[in-house]
Protein backbone atom coordinates (compact mmCIF):
# COMPACT_ATOMS: atom_id res chain seq x y z
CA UNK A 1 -29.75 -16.12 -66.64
CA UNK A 2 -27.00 -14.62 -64.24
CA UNK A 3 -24.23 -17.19 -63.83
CA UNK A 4 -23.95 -18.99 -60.54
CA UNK A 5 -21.48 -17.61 -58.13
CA UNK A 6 -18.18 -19.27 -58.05
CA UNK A 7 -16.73 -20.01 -54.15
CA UNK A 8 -13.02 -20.22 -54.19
CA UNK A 9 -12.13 -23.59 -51.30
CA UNK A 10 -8.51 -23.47 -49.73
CA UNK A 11 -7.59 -27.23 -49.00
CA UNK A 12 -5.42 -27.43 -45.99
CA UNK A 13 -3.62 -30.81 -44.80
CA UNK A 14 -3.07 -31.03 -40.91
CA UNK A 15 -0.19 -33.59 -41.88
CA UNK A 16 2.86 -33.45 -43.89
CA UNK A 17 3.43 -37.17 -44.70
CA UNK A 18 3.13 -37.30 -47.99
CA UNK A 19 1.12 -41.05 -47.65
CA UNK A 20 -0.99 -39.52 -45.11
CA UNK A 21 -4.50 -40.22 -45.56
CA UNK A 22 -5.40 -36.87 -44.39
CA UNK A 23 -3.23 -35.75 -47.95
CA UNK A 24 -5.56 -38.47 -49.02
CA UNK A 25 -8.56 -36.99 -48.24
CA UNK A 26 -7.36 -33.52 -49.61
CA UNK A 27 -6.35 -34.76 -52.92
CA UNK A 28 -9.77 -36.95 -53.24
CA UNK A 29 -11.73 -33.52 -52.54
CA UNK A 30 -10.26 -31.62 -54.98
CA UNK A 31 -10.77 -34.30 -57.62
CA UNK A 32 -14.42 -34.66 -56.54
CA UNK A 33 -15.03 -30.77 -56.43
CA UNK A 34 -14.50 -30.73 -60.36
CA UNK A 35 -18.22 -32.30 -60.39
CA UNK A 36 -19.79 -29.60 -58.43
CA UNK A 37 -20.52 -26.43 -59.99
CA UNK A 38 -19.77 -23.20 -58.54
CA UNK A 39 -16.59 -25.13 -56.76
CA UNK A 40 -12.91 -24.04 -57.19
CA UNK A 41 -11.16 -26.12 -54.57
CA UNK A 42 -6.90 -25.48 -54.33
CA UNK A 43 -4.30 -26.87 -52.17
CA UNK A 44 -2.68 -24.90 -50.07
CA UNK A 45 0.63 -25.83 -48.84
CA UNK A 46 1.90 -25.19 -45.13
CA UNK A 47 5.06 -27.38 -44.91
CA UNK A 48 6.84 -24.21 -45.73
CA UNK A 49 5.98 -21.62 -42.88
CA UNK A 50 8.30 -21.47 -39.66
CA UNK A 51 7.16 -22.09 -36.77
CA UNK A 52 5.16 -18.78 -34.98
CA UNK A 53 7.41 -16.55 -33.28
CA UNK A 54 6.65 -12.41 -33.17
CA UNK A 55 10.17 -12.00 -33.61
CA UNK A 56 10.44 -12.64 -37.09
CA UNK A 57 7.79 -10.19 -37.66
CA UNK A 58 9.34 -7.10 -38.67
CA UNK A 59 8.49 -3.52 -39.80
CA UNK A 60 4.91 -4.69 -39.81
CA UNK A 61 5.75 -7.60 -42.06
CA UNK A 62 5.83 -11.10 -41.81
CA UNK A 63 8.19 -13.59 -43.41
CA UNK A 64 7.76 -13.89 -47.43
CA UNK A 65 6.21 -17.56 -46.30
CA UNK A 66 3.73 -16.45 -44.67
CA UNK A 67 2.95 -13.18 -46.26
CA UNK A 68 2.32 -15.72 -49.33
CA UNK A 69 0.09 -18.08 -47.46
CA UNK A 70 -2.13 -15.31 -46.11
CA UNK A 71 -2.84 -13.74 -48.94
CA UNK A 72 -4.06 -17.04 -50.54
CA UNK A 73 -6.30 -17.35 -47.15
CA UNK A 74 -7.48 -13.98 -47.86
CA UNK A 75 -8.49 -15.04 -51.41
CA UNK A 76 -10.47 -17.44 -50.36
CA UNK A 77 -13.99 -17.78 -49.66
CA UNK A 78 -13.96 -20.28 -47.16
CA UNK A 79 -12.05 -23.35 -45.91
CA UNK A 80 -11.86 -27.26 -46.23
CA UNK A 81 -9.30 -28.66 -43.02
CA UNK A 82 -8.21 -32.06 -42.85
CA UNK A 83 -6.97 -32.73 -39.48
CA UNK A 84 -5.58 -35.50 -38.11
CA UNK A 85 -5.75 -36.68 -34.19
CA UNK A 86 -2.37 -36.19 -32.49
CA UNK A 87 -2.62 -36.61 -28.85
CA UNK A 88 -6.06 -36.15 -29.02
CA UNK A 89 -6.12 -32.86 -30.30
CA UNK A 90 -4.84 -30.88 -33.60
CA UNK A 91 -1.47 -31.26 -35.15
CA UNK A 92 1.72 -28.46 -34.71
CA UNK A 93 1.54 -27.88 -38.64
CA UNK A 94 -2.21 -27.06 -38.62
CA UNK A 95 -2.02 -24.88 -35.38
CA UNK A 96 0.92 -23.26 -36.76
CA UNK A 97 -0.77 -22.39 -39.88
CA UNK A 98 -3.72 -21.44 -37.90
CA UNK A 99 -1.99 -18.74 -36.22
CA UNK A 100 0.25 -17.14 -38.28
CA UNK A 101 -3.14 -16.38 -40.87
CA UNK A 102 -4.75 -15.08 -37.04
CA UNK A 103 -2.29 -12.60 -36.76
CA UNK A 104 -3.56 -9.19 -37.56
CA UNK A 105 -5.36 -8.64 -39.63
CA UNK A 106 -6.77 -12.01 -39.31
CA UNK A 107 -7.39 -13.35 -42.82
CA UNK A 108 -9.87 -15.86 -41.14
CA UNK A 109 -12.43 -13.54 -40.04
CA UNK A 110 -16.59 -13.94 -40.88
CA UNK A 111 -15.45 -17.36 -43.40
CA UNK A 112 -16.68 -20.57 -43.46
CA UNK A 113 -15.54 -23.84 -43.33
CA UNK A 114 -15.29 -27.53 -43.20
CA UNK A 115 -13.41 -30.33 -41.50
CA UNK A 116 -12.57 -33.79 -42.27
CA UNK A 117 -10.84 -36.35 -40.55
CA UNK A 118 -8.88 -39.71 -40.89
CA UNK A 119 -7.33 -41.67 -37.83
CA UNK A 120 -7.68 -44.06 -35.95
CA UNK A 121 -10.80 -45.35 -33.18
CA UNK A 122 -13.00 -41.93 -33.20
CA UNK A 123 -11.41 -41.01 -36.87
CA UNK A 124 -9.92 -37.85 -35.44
CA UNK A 125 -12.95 -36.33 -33.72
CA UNK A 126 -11.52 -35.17 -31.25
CA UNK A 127 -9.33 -32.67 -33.15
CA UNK A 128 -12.14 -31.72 -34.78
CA UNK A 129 -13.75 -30.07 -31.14
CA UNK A 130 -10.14 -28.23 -30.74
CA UNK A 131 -10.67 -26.81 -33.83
CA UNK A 132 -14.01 -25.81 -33.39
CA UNK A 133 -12.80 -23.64 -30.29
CA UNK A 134 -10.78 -22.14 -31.73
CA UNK A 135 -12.83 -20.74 -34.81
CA UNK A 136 -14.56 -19.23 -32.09
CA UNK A 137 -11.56 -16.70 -31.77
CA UNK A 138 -11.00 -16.96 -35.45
CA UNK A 139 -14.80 -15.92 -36.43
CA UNK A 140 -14.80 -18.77 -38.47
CA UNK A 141 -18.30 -20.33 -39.45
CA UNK A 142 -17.57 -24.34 -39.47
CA UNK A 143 -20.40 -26.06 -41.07
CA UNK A 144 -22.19 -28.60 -38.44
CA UNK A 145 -23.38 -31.22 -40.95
CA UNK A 146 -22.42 -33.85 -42.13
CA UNK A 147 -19.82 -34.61 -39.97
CA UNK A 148 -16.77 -36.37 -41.29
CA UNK A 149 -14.77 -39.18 -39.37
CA UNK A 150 -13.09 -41.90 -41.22
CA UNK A 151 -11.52 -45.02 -39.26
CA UNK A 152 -8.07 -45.21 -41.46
CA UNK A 153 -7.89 -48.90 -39.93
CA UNK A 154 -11.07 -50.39 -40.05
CA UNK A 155 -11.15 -53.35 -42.79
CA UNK A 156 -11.29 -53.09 -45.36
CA UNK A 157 -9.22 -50.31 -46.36
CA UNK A 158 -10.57 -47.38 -47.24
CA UNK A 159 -7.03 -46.01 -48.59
CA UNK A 160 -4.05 -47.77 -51.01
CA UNK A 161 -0.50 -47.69 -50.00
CA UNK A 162 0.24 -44.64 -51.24
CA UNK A 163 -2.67 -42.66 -49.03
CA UNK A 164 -5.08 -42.29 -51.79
CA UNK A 165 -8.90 -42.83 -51.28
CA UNK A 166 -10.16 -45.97 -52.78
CA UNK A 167 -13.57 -46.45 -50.72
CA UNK A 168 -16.58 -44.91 -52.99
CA UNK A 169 -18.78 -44.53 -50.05
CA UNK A 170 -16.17 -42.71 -48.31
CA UNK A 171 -15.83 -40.19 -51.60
CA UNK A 172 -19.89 -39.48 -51.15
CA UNK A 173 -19.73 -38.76 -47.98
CA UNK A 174 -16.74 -36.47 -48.77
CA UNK A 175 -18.67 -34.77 -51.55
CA UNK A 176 -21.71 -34.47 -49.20
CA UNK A 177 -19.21 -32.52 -47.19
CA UNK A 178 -18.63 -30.31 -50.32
CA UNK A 179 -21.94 -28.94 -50.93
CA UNK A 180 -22.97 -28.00 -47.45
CA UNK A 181 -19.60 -26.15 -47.13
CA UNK A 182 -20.64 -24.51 -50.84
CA UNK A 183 -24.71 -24.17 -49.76
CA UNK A 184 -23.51 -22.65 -46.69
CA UNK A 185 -21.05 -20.08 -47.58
CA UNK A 186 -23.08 -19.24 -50.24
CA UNK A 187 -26.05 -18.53 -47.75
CA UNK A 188 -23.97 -16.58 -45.63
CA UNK A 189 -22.35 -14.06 -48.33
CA UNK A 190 -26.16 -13.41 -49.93
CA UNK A 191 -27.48 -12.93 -45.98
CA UNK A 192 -24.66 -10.06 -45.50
CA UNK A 193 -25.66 -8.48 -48.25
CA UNK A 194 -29.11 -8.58 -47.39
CA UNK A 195 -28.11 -7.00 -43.69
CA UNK A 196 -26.11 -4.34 -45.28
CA UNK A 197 -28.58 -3.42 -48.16
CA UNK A 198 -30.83 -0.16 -47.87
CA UNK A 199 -33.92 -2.83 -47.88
CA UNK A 200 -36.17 -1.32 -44.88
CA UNK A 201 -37.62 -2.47 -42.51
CA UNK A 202 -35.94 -5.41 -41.88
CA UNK A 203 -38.12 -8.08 -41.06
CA UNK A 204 -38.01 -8.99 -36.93
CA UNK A 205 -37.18 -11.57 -35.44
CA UNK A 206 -38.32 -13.80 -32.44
CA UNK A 207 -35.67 -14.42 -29.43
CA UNK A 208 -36.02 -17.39 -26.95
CA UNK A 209 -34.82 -16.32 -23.69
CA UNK A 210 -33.79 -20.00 -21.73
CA UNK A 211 -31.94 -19.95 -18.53
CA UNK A 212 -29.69 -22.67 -17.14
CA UNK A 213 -30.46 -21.69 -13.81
CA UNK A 214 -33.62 -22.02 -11.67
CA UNK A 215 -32.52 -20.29 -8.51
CA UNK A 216 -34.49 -17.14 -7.70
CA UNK A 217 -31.46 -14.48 -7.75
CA UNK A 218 -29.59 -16.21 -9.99
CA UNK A 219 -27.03 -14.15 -11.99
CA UNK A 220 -28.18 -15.66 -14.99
CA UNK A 221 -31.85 -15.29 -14.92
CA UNK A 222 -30.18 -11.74 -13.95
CA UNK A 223 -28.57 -11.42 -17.25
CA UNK A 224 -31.86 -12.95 -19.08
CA UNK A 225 -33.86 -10.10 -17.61
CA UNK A 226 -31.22 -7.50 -18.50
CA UNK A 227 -31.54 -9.32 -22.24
CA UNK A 228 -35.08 -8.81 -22.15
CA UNK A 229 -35.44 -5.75 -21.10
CA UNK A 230 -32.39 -3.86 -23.61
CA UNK A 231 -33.68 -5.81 -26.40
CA UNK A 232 -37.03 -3.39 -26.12
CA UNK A 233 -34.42 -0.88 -27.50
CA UNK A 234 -33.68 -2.43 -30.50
CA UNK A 235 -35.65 -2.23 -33.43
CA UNK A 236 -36.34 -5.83 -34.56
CA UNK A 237 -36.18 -8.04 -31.98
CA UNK A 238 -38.98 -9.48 -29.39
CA UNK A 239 -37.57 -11.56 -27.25
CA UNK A 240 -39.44 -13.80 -24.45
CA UNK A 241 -38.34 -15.83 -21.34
CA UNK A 242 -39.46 -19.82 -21.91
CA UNK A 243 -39.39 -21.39 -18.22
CA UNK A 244 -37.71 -24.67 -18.67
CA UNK A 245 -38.60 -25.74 -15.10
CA UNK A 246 -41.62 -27.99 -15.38
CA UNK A 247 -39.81 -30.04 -17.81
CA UNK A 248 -39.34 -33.75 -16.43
CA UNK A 249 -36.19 -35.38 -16.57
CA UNK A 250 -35.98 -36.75 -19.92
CA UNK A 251 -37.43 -40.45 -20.04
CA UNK A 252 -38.08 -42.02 -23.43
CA UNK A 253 -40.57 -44.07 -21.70
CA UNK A 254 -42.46 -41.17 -21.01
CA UNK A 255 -43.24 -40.54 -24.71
CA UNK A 256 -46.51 -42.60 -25.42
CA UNK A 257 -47.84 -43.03 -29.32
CA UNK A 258 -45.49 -40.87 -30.51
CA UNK A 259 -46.44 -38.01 -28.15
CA UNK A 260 -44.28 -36.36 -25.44
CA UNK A 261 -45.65 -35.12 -21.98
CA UNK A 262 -47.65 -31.88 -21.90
CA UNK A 263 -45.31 -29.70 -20.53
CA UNK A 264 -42.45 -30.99 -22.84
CA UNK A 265 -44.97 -30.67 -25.97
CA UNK A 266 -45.88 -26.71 -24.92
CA UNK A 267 -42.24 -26.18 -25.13
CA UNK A 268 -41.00 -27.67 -28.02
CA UNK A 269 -43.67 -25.80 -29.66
CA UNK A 270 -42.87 -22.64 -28.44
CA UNK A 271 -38.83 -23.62 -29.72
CA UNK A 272 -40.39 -24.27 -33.26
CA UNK A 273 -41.60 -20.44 -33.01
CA UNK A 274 -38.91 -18.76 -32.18
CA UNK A 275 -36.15 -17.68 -34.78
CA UNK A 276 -33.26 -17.76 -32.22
CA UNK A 277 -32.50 -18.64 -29.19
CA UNK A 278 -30.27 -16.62 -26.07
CA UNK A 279 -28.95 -19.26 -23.72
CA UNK A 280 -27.65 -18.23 -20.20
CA UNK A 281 -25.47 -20.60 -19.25
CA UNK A 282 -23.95 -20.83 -15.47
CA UNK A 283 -20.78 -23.50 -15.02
CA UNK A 284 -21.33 -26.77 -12.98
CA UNK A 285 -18.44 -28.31 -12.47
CA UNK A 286 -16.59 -27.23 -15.68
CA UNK A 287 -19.86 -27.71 -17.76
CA UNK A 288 -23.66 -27.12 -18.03
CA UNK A 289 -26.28 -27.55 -16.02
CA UNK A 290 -28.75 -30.59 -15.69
CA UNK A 291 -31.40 -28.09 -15.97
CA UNK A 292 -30.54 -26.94 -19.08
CA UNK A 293 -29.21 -29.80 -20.85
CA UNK A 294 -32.61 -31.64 -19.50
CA UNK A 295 -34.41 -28.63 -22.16
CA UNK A 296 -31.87 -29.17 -24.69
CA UNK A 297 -32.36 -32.95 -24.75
CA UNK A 298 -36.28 -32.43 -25.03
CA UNK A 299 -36.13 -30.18 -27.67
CA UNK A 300 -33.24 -32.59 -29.95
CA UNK A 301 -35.78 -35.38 -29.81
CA UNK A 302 -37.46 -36.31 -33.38
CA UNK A 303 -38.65 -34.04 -35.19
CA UNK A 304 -35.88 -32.06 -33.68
CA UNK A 305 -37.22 -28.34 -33.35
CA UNK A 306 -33.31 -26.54 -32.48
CA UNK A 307 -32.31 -27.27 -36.08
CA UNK A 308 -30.83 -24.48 -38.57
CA UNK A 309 -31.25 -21.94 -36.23
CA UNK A 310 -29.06 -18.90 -34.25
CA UNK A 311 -28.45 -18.87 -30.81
CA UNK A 312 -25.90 -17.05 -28.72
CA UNK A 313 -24.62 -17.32 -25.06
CA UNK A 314 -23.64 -15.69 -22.07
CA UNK A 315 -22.40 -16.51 -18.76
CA UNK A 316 -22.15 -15.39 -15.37
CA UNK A 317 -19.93 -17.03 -12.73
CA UNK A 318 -17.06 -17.45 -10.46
CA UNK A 319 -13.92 -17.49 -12.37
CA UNK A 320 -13.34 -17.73 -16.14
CA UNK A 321 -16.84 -16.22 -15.58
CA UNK A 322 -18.94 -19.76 -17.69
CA UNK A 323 -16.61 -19.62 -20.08
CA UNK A 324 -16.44 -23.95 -20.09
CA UNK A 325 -19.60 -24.10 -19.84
CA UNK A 326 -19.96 -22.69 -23.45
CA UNK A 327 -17.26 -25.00 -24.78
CA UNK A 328 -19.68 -27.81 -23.93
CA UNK A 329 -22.74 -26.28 -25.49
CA UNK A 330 -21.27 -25.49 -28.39
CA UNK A 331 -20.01 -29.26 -28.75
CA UNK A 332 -23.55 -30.14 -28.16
CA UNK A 333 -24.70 -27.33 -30.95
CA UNK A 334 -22.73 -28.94 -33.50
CA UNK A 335 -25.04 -32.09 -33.27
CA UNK A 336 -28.21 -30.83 -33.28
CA UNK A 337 -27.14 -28.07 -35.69
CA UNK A 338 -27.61 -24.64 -34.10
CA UNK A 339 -25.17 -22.14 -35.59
CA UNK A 340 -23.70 -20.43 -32.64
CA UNK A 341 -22.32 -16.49 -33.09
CA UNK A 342 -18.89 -16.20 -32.44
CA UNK A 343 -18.26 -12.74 -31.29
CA UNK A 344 -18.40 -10.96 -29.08
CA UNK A 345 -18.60 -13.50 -26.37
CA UNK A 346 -19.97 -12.72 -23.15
CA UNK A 347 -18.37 -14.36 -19.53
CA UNK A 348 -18.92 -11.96 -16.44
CA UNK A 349 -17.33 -13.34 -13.32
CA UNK A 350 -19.92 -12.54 -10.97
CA UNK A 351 -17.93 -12.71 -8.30
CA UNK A 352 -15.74 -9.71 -9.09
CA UNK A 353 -15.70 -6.66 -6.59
CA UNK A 354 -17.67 -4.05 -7.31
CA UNK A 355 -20.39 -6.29 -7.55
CA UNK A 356 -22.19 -6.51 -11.51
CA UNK A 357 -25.39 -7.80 -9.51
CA UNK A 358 -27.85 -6.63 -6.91
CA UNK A 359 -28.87 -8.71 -3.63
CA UNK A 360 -31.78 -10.24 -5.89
CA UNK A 361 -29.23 -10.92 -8.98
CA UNK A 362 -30.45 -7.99 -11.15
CA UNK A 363 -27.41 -6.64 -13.41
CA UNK A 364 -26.45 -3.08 -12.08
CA UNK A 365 -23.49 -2.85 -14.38
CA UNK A 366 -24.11 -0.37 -17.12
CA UNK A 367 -20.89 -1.43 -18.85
CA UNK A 368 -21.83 -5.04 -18.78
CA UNK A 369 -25.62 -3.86 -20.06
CA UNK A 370 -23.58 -2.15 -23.42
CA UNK A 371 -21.80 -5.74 -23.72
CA UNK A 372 -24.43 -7.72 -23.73
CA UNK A 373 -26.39 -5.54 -25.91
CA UNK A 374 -23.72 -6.21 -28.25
CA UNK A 375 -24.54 -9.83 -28.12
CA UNK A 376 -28.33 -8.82 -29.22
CA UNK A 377 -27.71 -7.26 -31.82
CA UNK A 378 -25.45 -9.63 -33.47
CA UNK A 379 -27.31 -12.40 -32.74
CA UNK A 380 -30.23 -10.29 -34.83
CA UNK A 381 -27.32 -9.74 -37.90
CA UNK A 382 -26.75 -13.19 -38.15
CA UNK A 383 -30.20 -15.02 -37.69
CA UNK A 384 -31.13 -12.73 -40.77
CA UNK A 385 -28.03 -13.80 -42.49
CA UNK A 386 -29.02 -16.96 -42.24
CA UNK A 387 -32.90 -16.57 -43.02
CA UNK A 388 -32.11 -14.27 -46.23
CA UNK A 389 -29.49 -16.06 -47.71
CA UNK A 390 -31.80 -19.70 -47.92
């Protein structure tokens, strides 16, 4: 029998107190990845690096601090972060170390990872979103469940006076936290080398085409017929368009003996078919639409039929072209556990002269058709990365 593979874990602390109960959390993984198999979890320290500045880049190289600390991130298969909530967002040490390892060549790149949090109220949540944007950049692969908050104040304590973790609960949710990040890098290393062996033909896979937007010429149901219509050219994919428009507002008092409304029933079905999903997402007012978070909603509800699947965006609108718009939908993703691609990312201001769009919001541009082509065809590499390496 071959011998399992072995994942190398790089433990990073958001927080250089040293009774911080973020440390605590670090030092309680490591001793609790000694019981998993395949598991080699080390510390890496960041106290050390100086603070980012090009100018002490020189010749190419970086400072022997950092040219140390990115070689152990590029040793590593993946990533465990414990990040604290400063001002609700990520700490200066974490960010720092963050960037200097982004710095080409990123030693992040097509990794996975993990975060945990202690803090107070929300038990540093809301660094954990910060974060998440950011590995967007990074091409880093954060796993969506379980989730990890811990109040550090609630009574009783779930640390002793010197930061360590004392709460056994706490250490098996911690643990749980452990194995996805190992079942999940795991999964993703064996589904590359599926998508890079000489197996042919690689099996196809079924796209999901859902638009935000219900107007006529919209420049998203623009882009969605643009999608549909380039993804004929690529062998492997059939892609449809699922009208979300006869969906009722969501009403939980609309779901009788367990069953939801027709319309909401013939479209959860069709979700459960699909492989993957394309969303075209416009910005309202810095976020989604009703329209489409009305779909979304239907489709989370028990047995929830979005789970452990691909999906990838794109946007069309004034100004950062959607861009927010995504933010929120990939907060939302992280719930109901869709594993978003990262890159490339896809924003088209629509409103940019020459127009991308005709009078009836068809997409003219044949730059803009080569970009989000792109998008297909990773989307493709990484739902079978994900269905060949279960």
């Amino acid at each position: 029998m071959a011998p399992k593979p072995l994942i190398k874990v790089a433990a990073i602390c958001g927080s250089l107190r040293k009774a911080s109960y973020n440390g605590g959390l670090i030092r309680s993984a490591i001793e609790l990845s000694k019981s998993i198999d395949g598991i080699k979890m080390d510390y890496v320290d960041i106290s050390l690096l100086p603070l980012l500045n090009q100018d002490l880049e020189v010749d190419g190289k970086y400072p022997p601090a950092v040219e140390a600390f990115r070689q152990k991130i590029l040793e590593s298969d993946c990533f465990l972060f414990a990040s604290p909530e400063y001002n609700y967002s990520v700490t200066a040490p974490l960010k720092n170390a963050i960037d200097w390892a982004s710095r080409e060549p990123s030693v992040w790149a097509d990794k996975t990872a993990a975060i945990i949090s202690a803090g107070g109220g929300f038990g540093g949540g809301r660094s954990q979103y910060h974060i998440r944007q950011t590995a967007v950049f990074l091409d880093l692969h954060i796993i969506n469940k379980p989730e990890f908050f811990l109040n550090a104040f609630q009574q009783p304590s779930k640390f002793d006076s010197d930061g360590n973790l004392i709460d056994s609960e706490s250490k098996e949710k911690l643990k749980d936290v452990l194995l996805s990040l190992k079942e999940f890098t795991l999964r993703l290393q064996q589904g590359m080398q599926f998508v890079k062996s000489n197996i042919t033909p690689k099996p196809s896979i079924k796209v999901a085409a859902i638009c935000g937007s219900l107007r006529k010429a919209s420049y998203n149901g623009g882009l969605i017929r643009s999608a549909i219509e380039l993804s004929k050219s690529i062998d492997g994919i059939k892609m449809d368009y699922v009208d979300i428009s006869p969906l009722p507002l969501l009403n939980q008092d609309l779901e009788v003996d367990g069953k939801y409304p027709p319309a909401v029933e013939a479209f959860r079905q069709k979700m459960l078919e699909f492989d993957c999903f394309l969303f075209a997402s416009p910005e309202y007012y810095y976020s989604v639409t009703a329209t489409l978070k009305n779909a979304i909603d239907w489709a989370s509800r028990a047995p929830n039929v979005l789970a452990d699947k691909s999906a990838a965006i794109i946007s069309a609108s004034g100004g950062f072209g959607g861009g927010r718009s995504q933010y929120h939908l990939r907060q939302t993703a992280v719930f109901i556990d869709l594993h978003f691609i990262n890159k490339p990312e896809f924003f088209l201001n629509a409103m940019e002269q020459p127009s991308k769009f005709d009078s009836d919001g068809n997409l003219i541009d044949s730059e803009t058709k080569e970009r989000l082509k792109d998008v297909l065809v990773s989307l493709k590499k990484f739902t079978l990365r994900l269905q060949q390496g279960n």
